[in-house]
Every structure is written in C-alpha cells, then in structure tokens.
N, C-alpha and C. Protein backbone atom coordinates (compact mmCIF):
# COMPACT_ATOMS: atom_id res chain seq x y z
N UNK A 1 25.57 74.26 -66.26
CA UNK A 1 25.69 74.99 -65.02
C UNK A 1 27.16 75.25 -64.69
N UNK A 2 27.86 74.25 -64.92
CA UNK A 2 29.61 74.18 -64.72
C UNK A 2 30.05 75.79 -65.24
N UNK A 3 29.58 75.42 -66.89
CA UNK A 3 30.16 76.22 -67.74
C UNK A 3 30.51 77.90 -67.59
N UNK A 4 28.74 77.99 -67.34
CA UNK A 4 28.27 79.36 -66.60
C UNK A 4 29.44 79.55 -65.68
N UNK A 5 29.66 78.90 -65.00
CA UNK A 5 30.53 79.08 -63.19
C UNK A 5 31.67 79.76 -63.39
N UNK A 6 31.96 78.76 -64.84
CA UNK A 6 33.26 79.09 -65.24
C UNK A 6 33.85 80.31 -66.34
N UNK A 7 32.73 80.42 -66.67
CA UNK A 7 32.39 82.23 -67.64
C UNK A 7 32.40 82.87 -65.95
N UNK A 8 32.00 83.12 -65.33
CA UNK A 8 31.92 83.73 -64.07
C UNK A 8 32.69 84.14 -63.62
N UNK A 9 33.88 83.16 -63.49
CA UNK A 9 35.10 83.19 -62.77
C UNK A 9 35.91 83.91 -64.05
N UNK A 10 36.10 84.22 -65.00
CA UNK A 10 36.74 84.49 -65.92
C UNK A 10 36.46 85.90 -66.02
N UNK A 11 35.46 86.10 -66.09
CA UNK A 11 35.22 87.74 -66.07
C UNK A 11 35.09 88.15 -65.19
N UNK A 12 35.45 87.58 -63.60
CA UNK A 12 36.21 88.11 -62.29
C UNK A 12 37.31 88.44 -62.48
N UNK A 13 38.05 87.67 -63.24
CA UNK A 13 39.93 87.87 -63.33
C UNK A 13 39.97 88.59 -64.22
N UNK A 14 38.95 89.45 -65.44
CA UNK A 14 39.42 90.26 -65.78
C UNK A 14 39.14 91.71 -65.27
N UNK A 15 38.19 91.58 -64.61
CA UNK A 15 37.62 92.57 -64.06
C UNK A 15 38.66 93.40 -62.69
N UNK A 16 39.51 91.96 -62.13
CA UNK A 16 40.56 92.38 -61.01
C UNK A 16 41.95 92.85 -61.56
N UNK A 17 42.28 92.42 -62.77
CA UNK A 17 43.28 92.58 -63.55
C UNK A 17 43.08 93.46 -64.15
N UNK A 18 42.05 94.07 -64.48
CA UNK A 18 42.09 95.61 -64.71
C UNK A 18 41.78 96.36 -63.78
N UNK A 19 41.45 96.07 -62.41
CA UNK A 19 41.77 96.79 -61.62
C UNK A 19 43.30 97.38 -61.02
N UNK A 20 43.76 96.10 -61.14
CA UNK A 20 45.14 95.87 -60.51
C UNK A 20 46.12 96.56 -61.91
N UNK A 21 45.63 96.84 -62.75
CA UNK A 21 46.88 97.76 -64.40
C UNK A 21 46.25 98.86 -63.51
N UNK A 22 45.39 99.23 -63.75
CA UNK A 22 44.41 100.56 -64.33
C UNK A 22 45.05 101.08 -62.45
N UNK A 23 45.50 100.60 -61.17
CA UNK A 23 46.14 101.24 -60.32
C UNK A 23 47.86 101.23 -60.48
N UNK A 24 48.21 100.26 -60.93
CA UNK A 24 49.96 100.30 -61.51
C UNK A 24 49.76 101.59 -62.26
N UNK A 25 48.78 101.58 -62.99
CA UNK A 25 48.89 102.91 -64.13
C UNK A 25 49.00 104.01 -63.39
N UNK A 26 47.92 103.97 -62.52
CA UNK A 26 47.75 105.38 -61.49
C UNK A 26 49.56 105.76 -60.74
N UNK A 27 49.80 104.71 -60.03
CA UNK A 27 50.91 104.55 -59.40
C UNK A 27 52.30 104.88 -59.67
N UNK A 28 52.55 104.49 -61.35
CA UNK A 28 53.72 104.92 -62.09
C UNK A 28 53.38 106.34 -61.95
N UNK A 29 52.17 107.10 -62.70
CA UNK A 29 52.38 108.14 -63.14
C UNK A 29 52.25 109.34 -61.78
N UNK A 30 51.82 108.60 -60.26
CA UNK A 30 52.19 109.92 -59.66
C UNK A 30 53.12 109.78 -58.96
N UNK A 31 53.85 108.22 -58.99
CA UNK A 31 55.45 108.24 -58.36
C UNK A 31 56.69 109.47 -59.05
N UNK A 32 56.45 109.09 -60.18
CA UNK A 32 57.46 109.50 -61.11
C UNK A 32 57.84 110.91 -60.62
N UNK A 33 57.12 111.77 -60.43
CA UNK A 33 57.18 113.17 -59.87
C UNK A 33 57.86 113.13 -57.98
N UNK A 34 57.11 112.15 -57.52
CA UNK A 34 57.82 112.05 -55.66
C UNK A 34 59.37 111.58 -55.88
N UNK A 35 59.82 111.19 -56.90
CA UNK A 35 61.00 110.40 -56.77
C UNK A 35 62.45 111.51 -57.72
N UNK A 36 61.59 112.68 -57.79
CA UNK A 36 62.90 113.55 -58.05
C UNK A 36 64.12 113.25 -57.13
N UNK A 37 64.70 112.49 -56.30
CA UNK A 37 65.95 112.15 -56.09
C UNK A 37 66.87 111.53 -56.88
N UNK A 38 66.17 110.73 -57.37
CA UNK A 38 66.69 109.67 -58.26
C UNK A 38 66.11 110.34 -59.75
N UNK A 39 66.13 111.39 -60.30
CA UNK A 39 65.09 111.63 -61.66
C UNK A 39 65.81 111.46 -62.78
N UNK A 40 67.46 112.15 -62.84
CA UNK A 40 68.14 111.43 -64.04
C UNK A 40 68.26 109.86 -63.89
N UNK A 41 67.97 109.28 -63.18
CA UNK A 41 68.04 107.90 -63.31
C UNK A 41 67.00 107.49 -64.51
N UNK A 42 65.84 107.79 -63.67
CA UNK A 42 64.39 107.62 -64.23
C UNK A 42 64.47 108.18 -65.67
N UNK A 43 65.16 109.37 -65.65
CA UNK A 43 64.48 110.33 -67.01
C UNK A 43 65.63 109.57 -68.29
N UNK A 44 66.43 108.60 -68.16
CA UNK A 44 67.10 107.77 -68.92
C UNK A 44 66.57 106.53 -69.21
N UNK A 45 65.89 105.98 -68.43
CA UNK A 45 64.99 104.64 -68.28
C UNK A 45 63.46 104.78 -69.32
N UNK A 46 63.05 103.73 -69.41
CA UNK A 46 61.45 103.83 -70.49
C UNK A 46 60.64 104.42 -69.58
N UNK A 47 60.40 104.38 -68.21
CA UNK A 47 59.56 104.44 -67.27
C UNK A 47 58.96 105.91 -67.24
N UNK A 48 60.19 106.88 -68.00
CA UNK A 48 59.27 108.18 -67.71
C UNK A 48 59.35 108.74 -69.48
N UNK A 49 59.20 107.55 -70.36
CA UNK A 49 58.89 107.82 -71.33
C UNK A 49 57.02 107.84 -71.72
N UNK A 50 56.70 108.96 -72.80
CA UNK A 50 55.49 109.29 -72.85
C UNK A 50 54.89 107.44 -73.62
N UNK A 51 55.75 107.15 -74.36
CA UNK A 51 55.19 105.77 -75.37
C UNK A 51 54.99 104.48 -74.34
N UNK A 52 55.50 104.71 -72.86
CA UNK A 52 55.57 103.73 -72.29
C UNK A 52 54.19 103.85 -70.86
N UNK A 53 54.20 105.00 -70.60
CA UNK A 53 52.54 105.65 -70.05
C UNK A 53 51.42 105.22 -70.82
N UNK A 54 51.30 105.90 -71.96
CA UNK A 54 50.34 105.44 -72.92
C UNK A 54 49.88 103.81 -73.35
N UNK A 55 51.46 103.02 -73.59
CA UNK A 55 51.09 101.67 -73.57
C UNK A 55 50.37 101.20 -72.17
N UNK A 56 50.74 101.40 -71.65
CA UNK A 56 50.04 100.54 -70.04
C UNK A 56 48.96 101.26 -70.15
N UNK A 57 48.36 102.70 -70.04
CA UNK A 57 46.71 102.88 -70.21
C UNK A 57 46.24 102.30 -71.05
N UNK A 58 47.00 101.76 -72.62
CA UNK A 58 46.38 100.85 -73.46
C UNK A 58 45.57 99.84 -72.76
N UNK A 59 46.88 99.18 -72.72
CA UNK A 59 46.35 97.58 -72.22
C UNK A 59 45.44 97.81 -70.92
N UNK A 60 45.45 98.69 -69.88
CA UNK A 60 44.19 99.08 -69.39
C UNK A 60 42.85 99.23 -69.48
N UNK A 61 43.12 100.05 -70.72
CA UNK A 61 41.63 100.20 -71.13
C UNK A 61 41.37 98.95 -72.32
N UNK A 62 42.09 98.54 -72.50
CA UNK A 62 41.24 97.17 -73.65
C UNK A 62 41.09 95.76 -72.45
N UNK A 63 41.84 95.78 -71.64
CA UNK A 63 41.52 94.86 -70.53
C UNK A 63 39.93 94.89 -70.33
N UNK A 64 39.95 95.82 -69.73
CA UNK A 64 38.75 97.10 -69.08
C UNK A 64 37.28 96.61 -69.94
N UNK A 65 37.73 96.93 -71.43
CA UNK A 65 36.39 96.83 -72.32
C UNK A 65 36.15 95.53 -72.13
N UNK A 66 37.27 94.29 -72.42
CA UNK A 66 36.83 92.93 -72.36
C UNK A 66 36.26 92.65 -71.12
N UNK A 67 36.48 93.08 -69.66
CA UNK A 67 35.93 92.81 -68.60
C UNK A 67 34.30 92.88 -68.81
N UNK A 68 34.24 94.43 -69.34
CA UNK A 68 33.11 95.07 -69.02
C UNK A 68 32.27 94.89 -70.23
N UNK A 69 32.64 94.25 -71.33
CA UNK A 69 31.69 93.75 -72.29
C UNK A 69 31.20 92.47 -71.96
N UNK A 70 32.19 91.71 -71.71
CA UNK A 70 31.68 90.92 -71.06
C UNK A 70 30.32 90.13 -69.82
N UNK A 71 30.57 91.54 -68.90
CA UNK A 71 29.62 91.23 -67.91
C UNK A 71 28.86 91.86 -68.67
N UNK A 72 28.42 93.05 -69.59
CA UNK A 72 27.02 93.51 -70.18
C UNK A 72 26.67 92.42 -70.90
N UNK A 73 27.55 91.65 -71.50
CA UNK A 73 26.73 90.19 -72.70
C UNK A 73 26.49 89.28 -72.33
N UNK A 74 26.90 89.25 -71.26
CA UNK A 74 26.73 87.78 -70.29
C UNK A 74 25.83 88.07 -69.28
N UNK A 75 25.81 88.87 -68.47
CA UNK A 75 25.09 89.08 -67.02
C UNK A 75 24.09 90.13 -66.81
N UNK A 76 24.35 91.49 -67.09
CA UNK A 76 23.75 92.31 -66.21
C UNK A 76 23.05 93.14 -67.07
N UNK A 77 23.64 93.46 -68.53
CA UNK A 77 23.12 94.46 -69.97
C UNK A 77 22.99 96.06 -68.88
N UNK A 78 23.50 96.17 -68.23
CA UNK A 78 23.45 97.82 -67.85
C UNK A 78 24.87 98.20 -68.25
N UNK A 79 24.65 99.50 -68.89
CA UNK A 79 25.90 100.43 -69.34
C UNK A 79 26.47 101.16 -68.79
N UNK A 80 26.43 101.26 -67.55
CA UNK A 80 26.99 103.03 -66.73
C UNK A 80 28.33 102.27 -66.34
N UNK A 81 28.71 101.18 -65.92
CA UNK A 81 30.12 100.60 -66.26
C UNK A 81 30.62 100.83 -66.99
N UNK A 82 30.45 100.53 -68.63
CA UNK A 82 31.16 100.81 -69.93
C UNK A 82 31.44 102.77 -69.54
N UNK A 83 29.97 103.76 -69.39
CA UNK A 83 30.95 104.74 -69.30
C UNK A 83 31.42 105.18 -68.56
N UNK A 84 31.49 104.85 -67.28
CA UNK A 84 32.81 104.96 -66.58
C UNK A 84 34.09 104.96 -67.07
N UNK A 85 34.02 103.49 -67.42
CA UNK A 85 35.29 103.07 -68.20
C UNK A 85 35.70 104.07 -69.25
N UNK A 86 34.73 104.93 -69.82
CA UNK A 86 35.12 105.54 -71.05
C UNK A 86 35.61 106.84 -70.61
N UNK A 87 34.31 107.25 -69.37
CA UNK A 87 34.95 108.57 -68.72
C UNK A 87 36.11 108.64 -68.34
N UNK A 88 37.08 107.70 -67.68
CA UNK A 88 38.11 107.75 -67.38
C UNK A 88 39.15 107.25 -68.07
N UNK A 89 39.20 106.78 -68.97
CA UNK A 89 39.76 106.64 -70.50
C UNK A 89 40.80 108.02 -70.89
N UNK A 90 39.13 108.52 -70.84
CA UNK A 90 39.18 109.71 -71.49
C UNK A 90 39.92 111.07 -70.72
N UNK A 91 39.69 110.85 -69.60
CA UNK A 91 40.48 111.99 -68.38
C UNK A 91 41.74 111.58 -68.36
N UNK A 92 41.88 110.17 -68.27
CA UNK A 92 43.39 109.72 -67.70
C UNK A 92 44.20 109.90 -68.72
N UNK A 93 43.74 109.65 -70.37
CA UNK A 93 44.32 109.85 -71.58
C UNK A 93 44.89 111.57 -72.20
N UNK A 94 44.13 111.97 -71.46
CA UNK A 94 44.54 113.80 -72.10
C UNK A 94 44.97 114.53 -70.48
N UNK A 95 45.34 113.35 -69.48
CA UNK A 95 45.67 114.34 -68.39
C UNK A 95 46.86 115.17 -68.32
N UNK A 96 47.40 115.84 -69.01
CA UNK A 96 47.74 117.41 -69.46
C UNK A 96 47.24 118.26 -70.04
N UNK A 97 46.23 118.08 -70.74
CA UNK A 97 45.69 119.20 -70.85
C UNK A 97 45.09 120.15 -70.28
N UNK A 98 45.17 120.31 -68.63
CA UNK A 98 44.90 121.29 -67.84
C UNK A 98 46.54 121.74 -67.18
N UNK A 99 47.30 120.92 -67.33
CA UNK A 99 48.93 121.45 -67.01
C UNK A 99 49.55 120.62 -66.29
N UNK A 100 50.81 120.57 -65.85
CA UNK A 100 51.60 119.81 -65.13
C UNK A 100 50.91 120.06 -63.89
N UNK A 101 51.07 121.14 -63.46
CA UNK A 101 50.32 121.14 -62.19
C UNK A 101 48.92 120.19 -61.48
N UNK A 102 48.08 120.20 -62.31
CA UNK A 102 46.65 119.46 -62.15
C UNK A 102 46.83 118.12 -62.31
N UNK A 103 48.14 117.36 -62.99
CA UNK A 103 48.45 116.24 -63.56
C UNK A 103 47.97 115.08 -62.65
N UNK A 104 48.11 115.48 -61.37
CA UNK A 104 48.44 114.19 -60.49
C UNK A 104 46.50 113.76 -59.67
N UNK A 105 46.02 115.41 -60.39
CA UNK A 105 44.22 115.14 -59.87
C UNK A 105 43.98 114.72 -61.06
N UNK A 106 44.01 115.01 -62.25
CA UNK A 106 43.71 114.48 -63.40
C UNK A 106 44.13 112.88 -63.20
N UNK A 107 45.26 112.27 -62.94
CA UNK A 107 45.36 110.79 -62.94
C UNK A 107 44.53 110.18 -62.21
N UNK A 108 44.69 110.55 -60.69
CA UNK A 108 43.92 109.66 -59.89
C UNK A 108 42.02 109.81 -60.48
N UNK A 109 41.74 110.90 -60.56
CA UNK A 109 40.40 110.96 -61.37
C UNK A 109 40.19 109.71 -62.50
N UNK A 110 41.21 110.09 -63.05
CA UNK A 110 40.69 109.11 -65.15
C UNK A 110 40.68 107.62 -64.10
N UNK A 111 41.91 107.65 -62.89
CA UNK A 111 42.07 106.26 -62.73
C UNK A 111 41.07 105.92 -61.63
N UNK A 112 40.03 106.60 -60.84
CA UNK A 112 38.99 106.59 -60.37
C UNK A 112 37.93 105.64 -60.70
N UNK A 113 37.67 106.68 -61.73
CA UNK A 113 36.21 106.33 -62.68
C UNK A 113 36.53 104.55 -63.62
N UNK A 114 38.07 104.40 -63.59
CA UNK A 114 38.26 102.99 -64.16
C UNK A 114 38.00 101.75 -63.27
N UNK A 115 38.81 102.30 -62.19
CA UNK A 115 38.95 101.10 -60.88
C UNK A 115 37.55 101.08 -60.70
N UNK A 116 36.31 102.14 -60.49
CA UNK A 116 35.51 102.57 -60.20
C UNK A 116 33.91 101.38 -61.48
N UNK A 117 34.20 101.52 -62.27
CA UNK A 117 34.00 100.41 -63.43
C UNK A 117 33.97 99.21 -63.27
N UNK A 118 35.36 98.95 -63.08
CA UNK A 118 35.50 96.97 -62.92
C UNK A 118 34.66 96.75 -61.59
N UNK A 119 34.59 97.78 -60.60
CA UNK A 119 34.40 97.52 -59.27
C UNK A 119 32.34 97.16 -59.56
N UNK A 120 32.10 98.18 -60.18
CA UNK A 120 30.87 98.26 -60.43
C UNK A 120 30.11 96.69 -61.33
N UNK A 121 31.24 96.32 -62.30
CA UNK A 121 31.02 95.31 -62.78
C UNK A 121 31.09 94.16 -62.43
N UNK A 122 32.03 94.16 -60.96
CA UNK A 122 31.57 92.91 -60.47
C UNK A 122 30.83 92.86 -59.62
N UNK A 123 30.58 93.83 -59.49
CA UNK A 123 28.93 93.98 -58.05
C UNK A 123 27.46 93.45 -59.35
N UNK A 124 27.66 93.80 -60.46
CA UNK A 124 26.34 93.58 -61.06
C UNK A 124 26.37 92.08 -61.42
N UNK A 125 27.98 91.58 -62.24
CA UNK A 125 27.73 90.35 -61.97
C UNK A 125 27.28 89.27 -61.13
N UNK A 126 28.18 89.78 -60.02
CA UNK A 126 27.83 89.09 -58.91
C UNK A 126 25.97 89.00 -58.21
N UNK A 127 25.73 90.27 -58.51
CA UNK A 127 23.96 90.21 -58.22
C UNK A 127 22.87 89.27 -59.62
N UNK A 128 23.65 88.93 -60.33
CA UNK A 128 23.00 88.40 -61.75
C UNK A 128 22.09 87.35 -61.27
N UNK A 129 20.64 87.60 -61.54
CA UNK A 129 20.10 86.36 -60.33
C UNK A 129 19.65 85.27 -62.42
N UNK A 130 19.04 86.28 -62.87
CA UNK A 130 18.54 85.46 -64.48
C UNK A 130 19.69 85.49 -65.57
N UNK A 131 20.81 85.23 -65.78
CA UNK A 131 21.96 84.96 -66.53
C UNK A 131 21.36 84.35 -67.58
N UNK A 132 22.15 84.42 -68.78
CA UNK A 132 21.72 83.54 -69.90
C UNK A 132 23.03 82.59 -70.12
C-alpha cells in the first residue's frame, strides 16, 4: 500500500514538472519578441538561439511522455492525454510554419494542449479508484 502511495507521488512530480518546462518553454519563446529593448543583448546570448528552444521542448516533451506513460501503466489506461501531449508536440515543434507573425498563437497553442495533458493526467490519476 506504502509503495503504491509512493508511485503516486512520483508521477505527480512529473506530471508538475512538466507542467512547470512545458510553461518556461511557452514563456522564453513569447518573451523573446516583448523584450526588443534589450535584443542585441539577447540575440548574442544562447537564449534566442534555435538549438537552445528546441532543447527545452525536448526535455519537455520526454518529461511529458514519462509523466503520461506512466499514469496510462499504472492508473488510468486512457489515451487522450498521450495525444494531447503529441498534439502539442507537434504544433509547438513546427511553430513557424505558418510565419513569424502567427508564432506567438502557434506557441501558446502547442503549449496549451501540453500543460493541458499533465493537467488531464493528474485528474485521472487522482480519480484511480482500482489501481494495480
């Protein structure tokens, strides 16, 4: 019974910790544009490098899967979490391809459907009445 408690609590903290990237993620990428005061600062720094965006949606989205595989193997076996997670993967990952302009609906979207995921996954955990 301990054990369970303690699988429980574990795939809470990942589930909040990818909440808490997967909005840093959101956050970098629509500051970066409000803070044209300071932009040669920035545009010299990693922060508005493309390899350094991409890493943090990494570790986002593999956070993300471990959260959310998790609660499907352990607790709840429903999938519309996982595609969330994937839908917004997938938006937040190619958000230029509709243009600079759309960039900043494209982020908060991909980063929607993510926050939107963990959130979902701990509501099902949390309702898990027959756990294995």
């Amino acid at each position: 019974m301990q054990r369970d408690e303690q699988q429980r609590v574990d795939n809470t903290r990942f589930d909040k910790l990818g909440v808490w990237v997967s909005s840093l993620c959101a956050l970098h990428c629509l500051a970066i544009p409000m803070l044209l005061p300071i932009a040669p600062f920035i545009a010299t720094t990693f922060f508005a490098e493309s390899w350094f965006e991409r890493t943090i949606l990494a570790i986002s989205i593999l956070i993300g899967f471990i959260a959310l595989f998790i609660g499907f193997h352990q607790y709840h076996r429903q999938l519309y979490p996982i595609y969330s997670l994937i839908t917004g993967a997938l938006i937040y990952w190619n958000k230029d391809v509709f243009g600079e302009a759309y960039e900043p609906f494209t982020i908060a979207l991909g980063a929607g459907f993510i926050i939107a995921a963990h959130l979902l996954n701990l509501k099902l955990c949390r309702q898990c009445k027959d756990c294995k």
